[in-house]
Protein backbone atom coordinates (compact mmCIF):
# COMPACT_ATOMS: atom_id res chain seq x y z
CA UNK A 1 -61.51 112.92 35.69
CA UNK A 2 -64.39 111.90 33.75
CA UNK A 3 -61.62 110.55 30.54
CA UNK A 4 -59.61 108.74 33.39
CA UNK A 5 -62.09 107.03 35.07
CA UNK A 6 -63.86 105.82 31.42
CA UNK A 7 -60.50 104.20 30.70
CA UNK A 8 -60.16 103.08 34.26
CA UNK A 9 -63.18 101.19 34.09
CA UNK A 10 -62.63 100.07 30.61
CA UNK A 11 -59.29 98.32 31.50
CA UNK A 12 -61.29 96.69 34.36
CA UNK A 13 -63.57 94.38 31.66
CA UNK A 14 -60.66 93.38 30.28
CA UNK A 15 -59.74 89.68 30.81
CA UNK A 16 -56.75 89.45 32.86
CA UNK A 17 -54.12 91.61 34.82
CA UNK A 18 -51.99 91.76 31.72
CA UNK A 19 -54.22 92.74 29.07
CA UNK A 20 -55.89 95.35 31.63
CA UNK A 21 -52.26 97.09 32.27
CA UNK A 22 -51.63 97.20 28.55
CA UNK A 23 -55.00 99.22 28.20
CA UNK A 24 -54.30 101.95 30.92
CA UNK A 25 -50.15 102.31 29.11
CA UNK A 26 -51.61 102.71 26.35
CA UNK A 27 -54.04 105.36 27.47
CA UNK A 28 -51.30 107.05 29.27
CA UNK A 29 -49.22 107.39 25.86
CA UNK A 30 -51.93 108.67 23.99
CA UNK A 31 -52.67 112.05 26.36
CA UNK A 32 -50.10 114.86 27.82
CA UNK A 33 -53.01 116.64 29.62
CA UNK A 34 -51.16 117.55 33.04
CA UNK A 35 -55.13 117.47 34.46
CA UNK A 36 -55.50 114.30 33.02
CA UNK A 37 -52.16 113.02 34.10
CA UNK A 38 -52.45 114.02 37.38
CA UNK A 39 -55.44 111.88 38.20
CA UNK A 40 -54.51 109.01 35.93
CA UNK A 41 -51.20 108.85 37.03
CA UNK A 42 -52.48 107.57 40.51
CA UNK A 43 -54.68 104.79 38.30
CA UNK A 44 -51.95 103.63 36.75
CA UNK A 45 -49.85 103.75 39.47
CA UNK A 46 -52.28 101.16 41.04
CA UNK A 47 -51.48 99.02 38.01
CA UNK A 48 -48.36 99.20 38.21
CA UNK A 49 -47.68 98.22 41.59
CA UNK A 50 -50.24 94.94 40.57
CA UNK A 51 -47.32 93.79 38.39
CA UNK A 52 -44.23 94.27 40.52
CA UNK A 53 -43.21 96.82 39.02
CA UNK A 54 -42.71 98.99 42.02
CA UNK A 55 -40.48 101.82 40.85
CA UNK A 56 -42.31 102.95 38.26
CA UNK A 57 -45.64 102.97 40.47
CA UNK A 58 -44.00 105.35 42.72
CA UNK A 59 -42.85 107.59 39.65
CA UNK A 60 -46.52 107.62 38.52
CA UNK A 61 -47.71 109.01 41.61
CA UNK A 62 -46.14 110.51 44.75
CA UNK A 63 -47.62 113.25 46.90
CA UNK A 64 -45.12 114.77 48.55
CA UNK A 65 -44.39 115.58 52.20
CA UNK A 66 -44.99 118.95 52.83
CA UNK A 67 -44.06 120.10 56.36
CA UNK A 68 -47.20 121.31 58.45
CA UNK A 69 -47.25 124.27 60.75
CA UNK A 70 -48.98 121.97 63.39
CA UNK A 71 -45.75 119.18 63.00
CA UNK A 72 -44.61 118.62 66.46
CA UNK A 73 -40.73 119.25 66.56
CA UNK A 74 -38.19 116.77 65.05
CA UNK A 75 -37.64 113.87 67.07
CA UNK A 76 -33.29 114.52 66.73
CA UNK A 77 -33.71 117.87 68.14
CA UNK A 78 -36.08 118.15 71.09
CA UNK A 79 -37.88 115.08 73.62
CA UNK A 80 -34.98 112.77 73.80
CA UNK A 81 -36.20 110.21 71.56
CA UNK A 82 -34.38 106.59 70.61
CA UNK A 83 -34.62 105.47 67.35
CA UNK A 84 -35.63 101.94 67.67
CA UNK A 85 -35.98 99.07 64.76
CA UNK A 86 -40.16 99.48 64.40
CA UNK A 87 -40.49 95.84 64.21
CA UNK A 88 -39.30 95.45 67.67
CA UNK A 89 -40.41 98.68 68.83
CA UNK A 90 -44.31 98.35 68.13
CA UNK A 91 -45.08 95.11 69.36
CA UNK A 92 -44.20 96.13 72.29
CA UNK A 93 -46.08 99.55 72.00
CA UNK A 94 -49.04 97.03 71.22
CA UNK A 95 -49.43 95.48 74.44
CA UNK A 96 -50.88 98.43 75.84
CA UNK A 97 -53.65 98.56 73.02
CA UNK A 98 -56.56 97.11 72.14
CA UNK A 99 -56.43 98.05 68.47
CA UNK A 100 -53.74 98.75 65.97
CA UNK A 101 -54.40 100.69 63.28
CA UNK A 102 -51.47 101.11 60.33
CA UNK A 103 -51.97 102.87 57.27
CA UNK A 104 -50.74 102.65 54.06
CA UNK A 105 -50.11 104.76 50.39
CA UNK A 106 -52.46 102.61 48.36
CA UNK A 107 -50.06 103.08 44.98
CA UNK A 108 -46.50 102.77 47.47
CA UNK A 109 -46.11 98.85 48.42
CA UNK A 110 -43.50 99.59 50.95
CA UNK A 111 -45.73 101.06 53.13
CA UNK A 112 -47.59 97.77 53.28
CA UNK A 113 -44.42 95.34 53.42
CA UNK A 114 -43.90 96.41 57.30
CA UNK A 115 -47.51 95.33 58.54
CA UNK A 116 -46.54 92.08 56.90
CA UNK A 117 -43.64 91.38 58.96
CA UNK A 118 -45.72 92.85 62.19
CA UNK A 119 -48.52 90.07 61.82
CA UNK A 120 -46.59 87.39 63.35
CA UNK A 121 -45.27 89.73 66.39
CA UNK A 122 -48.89 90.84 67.01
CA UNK A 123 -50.15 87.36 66.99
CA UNK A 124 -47.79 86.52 69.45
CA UNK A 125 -48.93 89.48 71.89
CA UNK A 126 -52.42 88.24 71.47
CA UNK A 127 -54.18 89.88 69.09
CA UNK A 128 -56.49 87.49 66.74
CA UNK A 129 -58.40 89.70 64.17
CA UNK A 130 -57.00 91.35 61.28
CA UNK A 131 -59.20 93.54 59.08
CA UNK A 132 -58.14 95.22 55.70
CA UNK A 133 -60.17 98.21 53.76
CA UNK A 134 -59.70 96.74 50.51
CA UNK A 135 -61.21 93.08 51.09
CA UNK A 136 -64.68 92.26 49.92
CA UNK A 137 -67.25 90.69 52.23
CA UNK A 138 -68.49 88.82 48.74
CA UNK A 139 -65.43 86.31 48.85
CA UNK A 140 -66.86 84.15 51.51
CA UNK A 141 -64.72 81.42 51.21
CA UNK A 142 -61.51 83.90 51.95
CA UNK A 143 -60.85 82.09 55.61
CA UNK A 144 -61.21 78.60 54.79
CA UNK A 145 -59.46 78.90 51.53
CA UNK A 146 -56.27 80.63 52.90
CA UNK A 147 -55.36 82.72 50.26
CA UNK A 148 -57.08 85.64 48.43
CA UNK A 149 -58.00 85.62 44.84
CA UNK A 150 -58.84 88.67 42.14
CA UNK A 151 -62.48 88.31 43.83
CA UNK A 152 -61.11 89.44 47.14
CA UNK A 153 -60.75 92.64 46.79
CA UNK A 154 -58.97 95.53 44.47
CA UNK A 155 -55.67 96.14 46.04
CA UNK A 156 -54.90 92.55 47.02
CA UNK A 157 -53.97 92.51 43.38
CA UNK A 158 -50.93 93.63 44.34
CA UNK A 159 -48.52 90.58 45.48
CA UNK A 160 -47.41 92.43 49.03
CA UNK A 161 -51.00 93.06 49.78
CA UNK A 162 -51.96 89.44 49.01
CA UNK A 163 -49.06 88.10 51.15
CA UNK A 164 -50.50 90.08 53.86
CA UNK A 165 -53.48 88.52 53.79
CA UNK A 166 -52.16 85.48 53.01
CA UNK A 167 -49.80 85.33 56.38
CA UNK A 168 -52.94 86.70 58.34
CA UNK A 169 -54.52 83.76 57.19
CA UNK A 170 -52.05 81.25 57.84
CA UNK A 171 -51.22 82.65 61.26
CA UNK A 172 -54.71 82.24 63.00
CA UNK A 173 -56.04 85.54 62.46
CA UNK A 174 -60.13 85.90 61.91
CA UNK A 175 -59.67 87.70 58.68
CA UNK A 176 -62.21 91.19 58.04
CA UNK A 177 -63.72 92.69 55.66
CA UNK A 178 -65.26 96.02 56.50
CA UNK A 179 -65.72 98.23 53.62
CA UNK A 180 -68.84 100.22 53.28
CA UNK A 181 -71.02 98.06 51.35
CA UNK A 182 -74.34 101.02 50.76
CA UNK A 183 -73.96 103.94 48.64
CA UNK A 184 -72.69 106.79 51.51
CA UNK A 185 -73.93 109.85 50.88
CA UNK A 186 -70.87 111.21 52.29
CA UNK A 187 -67.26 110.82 53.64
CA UNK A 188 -68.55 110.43 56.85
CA UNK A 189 -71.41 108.03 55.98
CA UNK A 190 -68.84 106.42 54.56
CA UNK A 191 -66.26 105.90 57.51
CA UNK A 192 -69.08 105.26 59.83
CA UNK A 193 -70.00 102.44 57.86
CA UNK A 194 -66.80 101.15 58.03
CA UNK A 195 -66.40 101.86 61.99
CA UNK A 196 -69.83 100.31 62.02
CA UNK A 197 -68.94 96.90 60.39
CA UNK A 198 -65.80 95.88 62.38
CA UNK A 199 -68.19 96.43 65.36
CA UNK A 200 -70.31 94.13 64.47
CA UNK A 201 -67.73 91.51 62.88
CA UNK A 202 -65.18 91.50 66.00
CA UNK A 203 -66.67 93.80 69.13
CA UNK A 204 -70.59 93.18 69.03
CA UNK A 205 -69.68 89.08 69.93
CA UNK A 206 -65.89 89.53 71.31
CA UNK A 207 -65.90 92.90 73.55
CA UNK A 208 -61.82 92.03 74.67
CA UNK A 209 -60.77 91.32 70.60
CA UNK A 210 -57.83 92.47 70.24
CA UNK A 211 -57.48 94.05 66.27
CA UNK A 212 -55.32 94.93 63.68
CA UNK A 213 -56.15 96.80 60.71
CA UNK A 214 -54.84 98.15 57.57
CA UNK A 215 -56.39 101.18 56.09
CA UNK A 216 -55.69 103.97 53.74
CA UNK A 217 -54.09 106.96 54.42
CA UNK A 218 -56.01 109.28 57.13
CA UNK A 219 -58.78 106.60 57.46
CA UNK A 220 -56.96 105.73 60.88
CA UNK A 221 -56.43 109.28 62.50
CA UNK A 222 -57.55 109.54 66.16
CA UNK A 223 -58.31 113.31 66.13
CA UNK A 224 -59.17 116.05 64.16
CA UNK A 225 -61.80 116.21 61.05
CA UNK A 226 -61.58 114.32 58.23
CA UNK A 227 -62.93 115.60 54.98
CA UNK A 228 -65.82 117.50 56.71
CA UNK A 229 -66.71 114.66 59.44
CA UNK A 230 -64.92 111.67 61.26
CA UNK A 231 -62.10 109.22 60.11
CA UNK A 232 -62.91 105.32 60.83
CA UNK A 233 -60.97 105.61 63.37
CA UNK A 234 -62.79 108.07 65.19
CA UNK A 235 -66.22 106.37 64.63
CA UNK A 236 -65.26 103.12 66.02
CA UNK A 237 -63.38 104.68 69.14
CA UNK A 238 -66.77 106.04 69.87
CA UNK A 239 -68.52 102.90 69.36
CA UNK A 240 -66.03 100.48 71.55
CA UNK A 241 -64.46 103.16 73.42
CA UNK A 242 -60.89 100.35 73.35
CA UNK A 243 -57.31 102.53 73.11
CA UNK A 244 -56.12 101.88 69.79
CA UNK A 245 -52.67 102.57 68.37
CA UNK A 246 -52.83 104.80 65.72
CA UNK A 247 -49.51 103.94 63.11
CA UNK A 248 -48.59 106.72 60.54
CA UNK A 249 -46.63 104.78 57.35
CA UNK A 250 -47.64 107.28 55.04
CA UNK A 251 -45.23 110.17 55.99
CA UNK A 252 -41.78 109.11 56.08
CA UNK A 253 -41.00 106.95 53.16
CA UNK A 254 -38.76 107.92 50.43
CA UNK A 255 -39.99 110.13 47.19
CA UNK A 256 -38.88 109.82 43.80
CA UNK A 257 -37.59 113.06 44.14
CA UNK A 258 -35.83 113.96 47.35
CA UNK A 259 -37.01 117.86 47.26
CA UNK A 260 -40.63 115.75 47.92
CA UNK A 261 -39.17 114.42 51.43
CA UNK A 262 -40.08 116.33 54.57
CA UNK A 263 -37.08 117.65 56.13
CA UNK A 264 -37.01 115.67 59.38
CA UNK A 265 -37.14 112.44 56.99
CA UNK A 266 -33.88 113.85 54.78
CA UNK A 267 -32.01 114.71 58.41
CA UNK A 268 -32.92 111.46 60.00
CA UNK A 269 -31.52 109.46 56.71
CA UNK A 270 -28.21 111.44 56.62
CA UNK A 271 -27.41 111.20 60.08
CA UNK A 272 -28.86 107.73 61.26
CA UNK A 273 -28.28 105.83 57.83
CA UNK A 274 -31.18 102.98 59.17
CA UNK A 275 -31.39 99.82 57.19
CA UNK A 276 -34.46 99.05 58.50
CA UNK A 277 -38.02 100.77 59.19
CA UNK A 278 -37.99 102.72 62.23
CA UNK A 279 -39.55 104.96 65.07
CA UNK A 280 -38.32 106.88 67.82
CA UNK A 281 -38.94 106.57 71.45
CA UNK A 282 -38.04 108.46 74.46
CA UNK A 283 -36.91 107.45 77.51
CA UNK A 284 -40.28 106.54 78.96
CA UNK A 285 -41.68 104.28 76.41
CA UNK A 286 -43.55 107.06 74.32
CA UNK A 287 -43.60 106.59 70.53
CA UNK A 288 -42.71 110.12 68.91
CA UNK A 289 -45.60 111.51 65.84
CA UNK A 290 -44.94 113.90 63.15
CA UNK A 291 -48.71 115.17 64.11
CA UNK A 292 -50.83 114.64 67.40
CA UNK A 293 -53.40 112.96 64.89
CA UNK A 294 -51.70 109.01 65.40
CA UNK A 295 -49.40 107.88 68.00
CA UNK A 296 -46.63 106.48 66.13
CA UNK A 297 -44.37 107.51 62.74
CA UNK A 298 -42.58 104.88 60.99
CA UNK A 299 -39.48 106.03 58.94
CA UNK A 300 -39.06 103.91 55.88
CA UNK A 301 -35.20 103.68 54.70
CA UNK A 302 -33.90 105.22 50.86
CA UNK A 303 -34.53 102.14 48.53
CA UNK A 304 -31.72 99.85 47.45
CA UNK A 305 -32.70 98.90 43.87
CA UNK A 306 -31.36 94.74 42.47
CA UNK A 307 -31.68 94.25 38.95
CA UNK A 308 -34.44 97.10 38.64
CA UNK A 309 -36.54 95.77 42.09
CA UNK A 310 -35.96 96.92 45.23
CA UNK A 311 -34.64 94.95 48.02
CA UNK A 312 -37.19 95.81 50.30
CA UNK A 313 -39.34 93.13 48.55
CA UNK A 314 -37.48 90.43 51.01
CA UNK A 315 -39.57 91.44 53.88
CA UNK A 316 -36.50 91.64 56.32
CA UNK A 317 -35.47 88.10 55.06
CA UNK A 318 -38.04 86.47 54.68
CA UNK A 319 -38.19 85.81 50.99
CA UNK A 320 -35.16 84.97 48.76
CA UNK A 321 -34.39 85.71 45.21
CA UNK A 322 -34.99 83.77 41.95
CA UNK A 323 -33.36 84.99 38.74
CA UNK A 324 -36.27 84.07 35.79
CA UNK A 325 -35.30 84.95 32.28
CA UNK A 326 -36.96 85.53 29.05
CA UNK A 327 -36.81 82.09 27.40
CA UNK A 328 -40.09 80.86 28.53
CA UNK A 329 -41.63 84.06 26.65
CA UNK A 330 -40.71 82.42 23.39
CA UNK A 331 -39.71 86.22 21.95
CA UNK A 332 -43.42 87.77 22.76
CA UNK A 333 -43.26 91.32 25.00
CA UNK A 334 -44.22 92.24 27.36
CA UNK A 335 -44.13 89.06 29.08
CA UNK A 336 -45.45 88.59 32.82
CA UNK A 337 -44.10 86.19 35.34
CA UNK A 338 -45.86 85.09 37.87
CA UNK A 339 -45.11 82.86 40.88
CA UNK A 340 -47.73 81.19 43.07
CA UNK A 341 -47.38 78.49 45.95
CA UNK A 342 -47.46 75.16 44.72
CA UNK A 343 -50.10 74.42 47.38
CA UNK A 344 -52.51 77.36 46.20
CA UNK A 345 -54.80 77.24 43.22
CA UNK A 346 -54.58 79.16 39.78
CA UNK A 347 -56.63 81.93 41.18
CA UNK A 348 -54.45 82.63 43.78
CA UNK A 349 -53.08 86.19 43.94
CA UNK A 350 -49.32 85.46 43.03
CA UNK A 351 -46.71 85.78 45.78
CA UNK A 352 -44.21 87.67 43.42
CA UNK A 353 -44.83 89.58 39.85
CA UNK A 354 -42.47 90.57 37.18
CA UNK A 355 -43.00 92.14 34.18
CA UNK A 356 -40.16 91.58 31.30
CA UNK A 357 -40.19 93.71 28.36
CA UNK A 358 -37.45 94.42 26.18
CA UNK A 359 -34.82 97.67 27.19
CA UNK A 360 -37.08 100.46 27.67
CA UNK A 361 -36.50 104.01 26.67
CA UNK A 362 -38.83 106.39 28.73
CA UNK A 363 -41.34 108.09 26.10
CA UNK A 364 -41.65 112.43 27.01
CA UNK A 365 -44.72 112.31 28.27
CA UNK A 366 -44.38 114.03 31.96
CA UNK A 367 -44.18 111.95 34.96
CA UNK A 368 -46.08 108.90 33.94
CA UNK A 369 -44.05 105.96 33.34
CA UNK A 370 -44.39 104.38 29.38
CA UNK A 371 -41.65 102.98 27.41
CA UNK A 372 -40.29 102.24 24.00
CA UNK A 373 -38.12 99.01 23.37
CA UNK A 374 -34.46 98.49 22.14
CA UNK A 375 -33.54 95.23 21.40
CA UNK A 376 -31.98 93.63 24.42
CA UNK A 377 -33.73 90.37 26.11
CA UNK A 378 -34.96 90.92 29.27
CA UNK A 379 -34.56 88.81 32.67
CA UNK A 380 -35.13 89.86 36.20
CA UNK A 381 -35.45 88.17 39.84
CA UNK A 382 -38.73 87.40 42.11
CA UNK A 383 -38.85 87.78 45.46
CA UNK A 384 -39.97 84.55 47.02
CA UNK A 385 -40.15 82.55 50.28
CA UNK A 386 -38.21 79.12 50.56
CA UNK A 387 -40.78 76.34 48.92
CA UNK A 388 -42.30 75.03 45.82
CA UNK A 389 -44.19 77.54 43.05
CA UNK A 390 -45.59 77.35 39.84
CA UNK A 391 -44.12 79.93 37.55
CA UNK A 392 -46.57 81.48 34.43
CA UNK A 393 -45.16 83.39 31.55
CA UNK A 394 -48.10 85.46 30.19
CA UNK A 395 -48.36 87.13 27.37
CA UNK A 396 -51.04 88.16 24.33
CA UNK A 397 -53.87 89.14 25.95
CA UNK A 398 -52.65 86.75 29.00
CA UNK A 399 -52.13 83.05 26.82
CA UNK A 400 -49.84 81.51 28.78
CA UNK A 401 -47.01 79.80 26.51
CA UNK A 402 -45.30 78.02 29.39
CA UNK A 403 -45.49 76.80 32.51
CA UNK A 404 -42.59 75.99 34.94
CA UNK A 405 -42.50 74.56 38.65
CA UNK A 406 -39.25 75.53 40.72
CA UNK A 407 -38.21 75.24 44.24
CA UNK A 408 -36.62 77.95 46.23
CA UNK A 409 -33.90 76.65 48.63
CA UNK A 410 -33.86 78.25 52.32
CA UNK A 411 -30.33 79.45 52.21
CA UNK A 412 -29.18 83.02 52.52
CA UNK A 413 -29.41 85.10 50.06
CA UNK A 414 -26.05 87.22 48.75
CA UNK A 415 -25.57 90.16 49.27
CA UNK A 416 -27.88 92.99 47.40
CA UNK A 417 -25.97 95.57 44.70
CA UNK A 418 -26.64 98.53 45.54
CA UNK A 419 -26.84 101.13 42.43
């Protein structure tokens, strides 16, 4: 832990995203410790997911989905549950609440590219806050800005994250940051501090706010303890006392290795086939949960992978794709694009990543994802909304050779391959 956090933090005084990555693959080449994979793998999993390169994050690191002897039964045997689409499904759940919690797998980007969608339906049912864990109450300028930068927090790094925020933004929401800013003795100290801060950012002056946040993992259980104390969730139900909606992403989404899925997820795939995220409901409105802990599980379909990225990365339409090759690279690998809005500045967190680097050939060093080369020039496709961008090719410790603006039509996108 020690060795993986020393390189961790070593890559992080590096000057720029690129250069930073190339430390941590490098680090991950150079040791086939399974202790010091496990840990690392989840650090440069992070990384990965930073540059687009979603895939291989989730290779890096995946806990899998053991079942649980307290799992309530499986929504296609017992309770006469509905599968629904969840993006139609929990707005409506939401008008009942006065908080909405979803939570994500920091290193799996999927489980983040549902809550981006939801923003716009939860506007609509009134709520006007949105808070995320990973934002920094430093970046000050976040709101009138309208776009988050590297200062704004660690996972907004990655380009789902940042559109997150970015649509928050854009939409009307008060954005919040409420991480724990003292040095918590303890888990609890810690979530307390969170509970404690979105209190006094949204409830303290607004008692009927109406909130939606993003947080990690268990941070947004409603019952039970929570390494030795009480989740976030718990904390600021006590200090509000508002009913909250408590939205499990972190279950039901696809492994890298299907022997990782919980059973319920593997039946529900074969016999429902969804293309889309959903949840089940029964016939009098109630959401169906793996565990009593949150009030709603989302069901994330099998990834279709396009040229190496997967198709999810259209957030249910709304972004198209745009092919890039490897000219603009000028023969230097690995080469990052990156695509921002023309209207945003050159700190922006892009809206889309790629990393090209020539034919890779997966090096034996246990799960962790590092490659070789072959000889073959590289190209790929971004995921971007209709609208003007300024494209960056980076490479050597992040010079950019070239520069490129482009404009991406509104016009429907063909059909995805599936392979």
């Amino acid at each position: 832990m020690e060795k993986a956090d020393d390189i961790l933090a070593q890559a992080g005084r590096q000057k720029g995203l690129l250069t930073q990555y190339l430390v941590m693959r490098r680090a991950a080449a150079s040791n086939d410790s399974a202790a010091f994979r496990l840990i690392f793998g989840q650090y440069l999993s992070w990384y990965q997911s930073f540059l687009g390169d979603y895939p291989a994050a989730v290779r890096s690191f995946s806990i899998a989905q053991i079942p649980q002897a307290d799992d309530l039964p499986s929504p296609l045997t017992e309770g006469g549950y509905t599968a629904r689409p969840a993006l139609d499904a929990i707005p409506e759940l939401a008008r009942n609440y006065q908080i909405v919690l979803l939570n994500e797998a920091h290193n799996v980007a999927l489980t983040r590219s549902l809550s981006v969608q939801l923003l716009s339906r939860l506007y609509a049912e009134g709520f006007r806050y949105f808070a995320a864990e990973t934002l920094m109450q430093s970046d000050t300028g976040l709101q009138a800005r309208g776009y988050p930068t590297e200062d704004s927090g660690f996972y907004t790094e990655e380009p789902i994250y940042g559109e997150m925020v970015r649509m928050a933004l854009k939409l009307g929401f008060k954005v919040i940051a409420y991480e724990a800013t003292s040095d918590a003795s303890s888990a609890d100290a810690r979530e307390a501090e969170q509970a404690r801060h979105l209190y006094e950012s949204v409830f303290a002056h607004d008692p009927r706010a109406r909130l939606v946040v993003q947080a990690g993992y268990d941070h947004i259980v409603k019952s039970g303890s929570y390494l030795g104390g009480r989740s976030m969730a718990e904390h600021l139900h006590k200090l509000t006392a508002a009913p909250m909606l408590s939205i499990n992403q972190t279950a039901m989404y696809p492994r890298p290795k299907s022997k990782n899925d919980h059973p319920y997820y593997t039946a529900v795939m074969k016999q429902l086939q969804p293309e889309a995220p959903i949840v089940f409901i029964d016939a009098e409105g109630k959401p169906w949960s793996l565990g009593a802990a949150y009030d709603v599980t989302v069901f994330f379909p099998p990834e279709k992978l396009q040229r190496g990225r997967p198709t999810w990365l259209s957030l249910g339409g709304l972004r198209r794709t745009h092919q890039v090759n490897a000219n603009a690279c000028h023969g230097r690998y690995p080469c990052l694009v990156e695509a921002r809005y023309a209207g945003e500045g050159p700190d922006a967190i892009p809206a889309d990543r790629l990393l090209l680097d020539l034919s890779r050939v997966a090096l034996s060093i246990g799960p962790m994802d590092v490659y070789g080369s072959t000889q073959e020039a590289p190209s790929g496709e971004l995921y971007l909304r209709p609208g003007g961008y300024q494209l960056s090719f980076i490479v050597d410790k992040d010079k950019a050779p070239q520069r490129e603006t482009i404009v991406v039509q509104d016009a429907p996108s063909r059909e995805p391959e599936q392979r």
